[in-house]
Protein backbone atom coordinates (compact mmCIF):
# COMPACT_ATOMS: atom_id res chain seq x y z
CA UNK A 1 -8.16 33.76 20.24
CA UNK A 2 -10.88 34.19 17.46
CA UNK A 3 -10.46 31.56 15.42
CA UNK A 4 -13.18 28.71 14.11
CA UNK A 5 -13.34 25.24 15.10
CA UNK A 6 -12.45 22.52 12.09
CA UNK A 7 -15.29 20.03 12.04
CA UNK A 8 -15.14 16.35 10.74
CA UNK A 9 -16.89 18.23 7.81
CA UNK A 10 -14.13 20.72 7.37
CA UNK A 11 -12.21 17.68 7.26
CA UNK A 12 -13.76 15.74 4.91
CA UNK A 13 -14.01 18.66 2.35
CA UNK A 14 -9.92 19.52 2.70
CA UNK A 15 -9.13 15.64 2.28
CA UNK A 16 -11.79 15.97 -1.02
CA UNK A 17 -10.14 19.47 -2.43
CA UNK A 18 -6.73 18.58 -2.20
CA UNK A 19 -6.23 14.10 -2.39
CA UNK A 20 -9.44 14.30 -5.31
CA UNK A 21 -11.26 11.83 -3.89
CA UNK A 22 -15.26 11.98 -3.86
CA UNK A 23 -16.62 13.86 -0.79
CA UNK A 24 -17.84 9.65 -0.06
CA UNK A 25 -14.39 8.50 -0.20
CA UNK A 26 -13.18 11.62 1.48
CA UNK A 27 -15.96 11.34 4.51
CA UNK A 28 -15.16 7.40 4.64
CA UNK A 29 -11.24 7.77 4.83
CA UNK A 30 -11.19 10.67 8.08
CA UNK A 31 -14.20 8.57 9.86
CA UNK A 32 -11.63 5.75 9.12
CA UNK A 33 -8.64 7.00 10.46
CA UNK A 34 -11.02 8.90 13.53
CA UNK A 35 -11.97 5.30 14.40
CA UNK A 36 -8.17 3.52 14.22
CA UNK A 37 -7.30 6.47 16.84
CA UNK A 38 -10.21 5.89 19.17
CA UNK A 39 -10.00 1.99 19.28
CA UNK A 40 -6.20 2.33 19.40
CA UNK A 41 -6.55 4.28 22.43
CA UNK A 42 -9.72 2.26 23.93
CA UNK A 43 -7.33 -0.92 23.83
CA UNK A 44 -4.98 1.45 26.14
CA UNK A 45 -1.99 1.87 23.61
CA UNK A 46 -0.88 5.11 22.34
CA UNK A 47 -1.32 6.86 19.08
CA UNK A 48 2.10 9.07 17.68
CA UNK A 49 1.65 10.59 14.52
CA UNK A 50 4.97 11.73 13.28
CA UNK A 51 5.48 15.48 13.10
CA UNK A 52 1.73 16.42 14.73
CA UNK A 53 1.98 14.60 18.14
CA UNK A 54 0.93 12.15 20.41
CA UNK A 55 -2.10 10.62 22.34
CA UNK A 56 -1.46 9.04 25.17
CA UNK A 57 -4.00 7.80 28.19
CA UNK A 58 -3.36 8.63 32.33
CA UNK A 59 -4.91 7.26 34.83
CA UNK A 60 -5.76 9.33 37.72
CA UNK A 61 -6.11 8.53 40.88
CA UNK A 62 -9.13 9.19 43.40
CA UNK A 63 -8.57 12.88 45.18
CA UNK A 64 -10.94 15.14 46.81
CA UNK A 65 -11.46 18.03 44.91
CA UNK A 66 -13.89 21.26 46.54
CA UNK A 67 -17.51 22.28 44.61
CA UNK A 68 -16.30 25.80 43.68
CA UNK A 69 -20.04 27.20 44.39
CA UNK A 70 -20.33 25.68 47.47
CA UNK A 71 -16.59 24.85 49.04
CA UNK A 72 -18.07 21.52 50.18
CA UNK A 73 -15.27 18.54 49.11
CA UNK A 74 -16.30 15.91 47.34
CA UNK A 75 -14.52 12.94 46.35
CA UNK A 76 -13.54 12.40 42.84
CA UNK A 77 -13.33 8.95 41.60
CA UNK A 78 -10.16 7.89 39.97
CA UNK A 79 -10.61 7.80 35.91
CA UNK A 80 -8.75 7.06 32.82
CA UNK A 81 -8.24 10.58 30.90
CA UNK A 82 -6.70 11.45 27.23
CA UNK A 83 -3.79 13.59 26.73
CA UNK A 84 -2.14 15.51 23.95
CA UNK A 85 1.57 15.94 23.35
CA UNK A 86 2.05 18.21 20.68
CA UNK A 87 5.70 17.28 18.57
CA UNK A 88 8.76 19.77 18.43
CA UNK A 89 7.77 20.18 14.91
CA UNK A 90 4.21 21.23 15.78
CA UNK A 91 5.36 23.19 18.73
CA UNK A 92 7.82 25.01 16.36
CA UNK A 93 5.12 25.81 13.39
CA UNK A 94 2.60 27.16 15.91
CA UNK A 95 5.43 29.48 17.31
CA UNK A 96 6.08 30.65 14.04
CA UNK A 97 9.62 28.81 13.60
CA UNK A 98 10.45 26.83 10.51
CA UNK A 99 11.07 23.12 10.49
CA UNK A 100 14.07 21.15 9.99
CA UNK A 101 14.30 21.15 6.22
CA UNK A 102 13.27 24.93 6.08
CA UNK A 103 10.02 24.83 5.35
């Protein structure tokens, strides 16, 4: 895969070439809605957004996992990690596959 990676800039400029706002408006509404999804999450509820996917927190336990350098185990303390579901309709577009309504 040799693709680029969007940035919050790249963002910013697609929300400002295709909703018109100013680039300010445009930089203020995706730190907006990056902010809703990260306080959603830090209050441990999950974010869906309709035909991209979902965000949803684990917890995982403690386990022992092994330094690959060294083979020694060490224990690894249990944590709270993130986790993407992508939706069918996602899923479908990246496989090349039209949606529902044919588009």
């Amino acid at each position: 895969m040799t693709g680029r990676t969007i940035t919050r800039a790249d963002l910013c400029e697609a929300v400002y070439r295709k909703v018109g706002l100013s680039r300010a408006e445009s930089a203020e509404l995706v730190e907006m809605l990056i902010d809703e999804v990260i306080e959603t999450l830090e209050r441990g509820e999950n974010v869906k957004l309709s035909g991209f996917g979902s965000f949803m927190l684990r917890d995982k336990g403690e386990r022992i996992g092994r330094n690959p350098k060294t083979g020694v185990e060490v224990p690894i303390a249990p944590r709270r990690v993130m986790v993407f579901k992508p939706s069918p309709v996602m899923k479908n577009r990246m496989n090349g596959a039209a949606d529902e309504d044919g588009e």
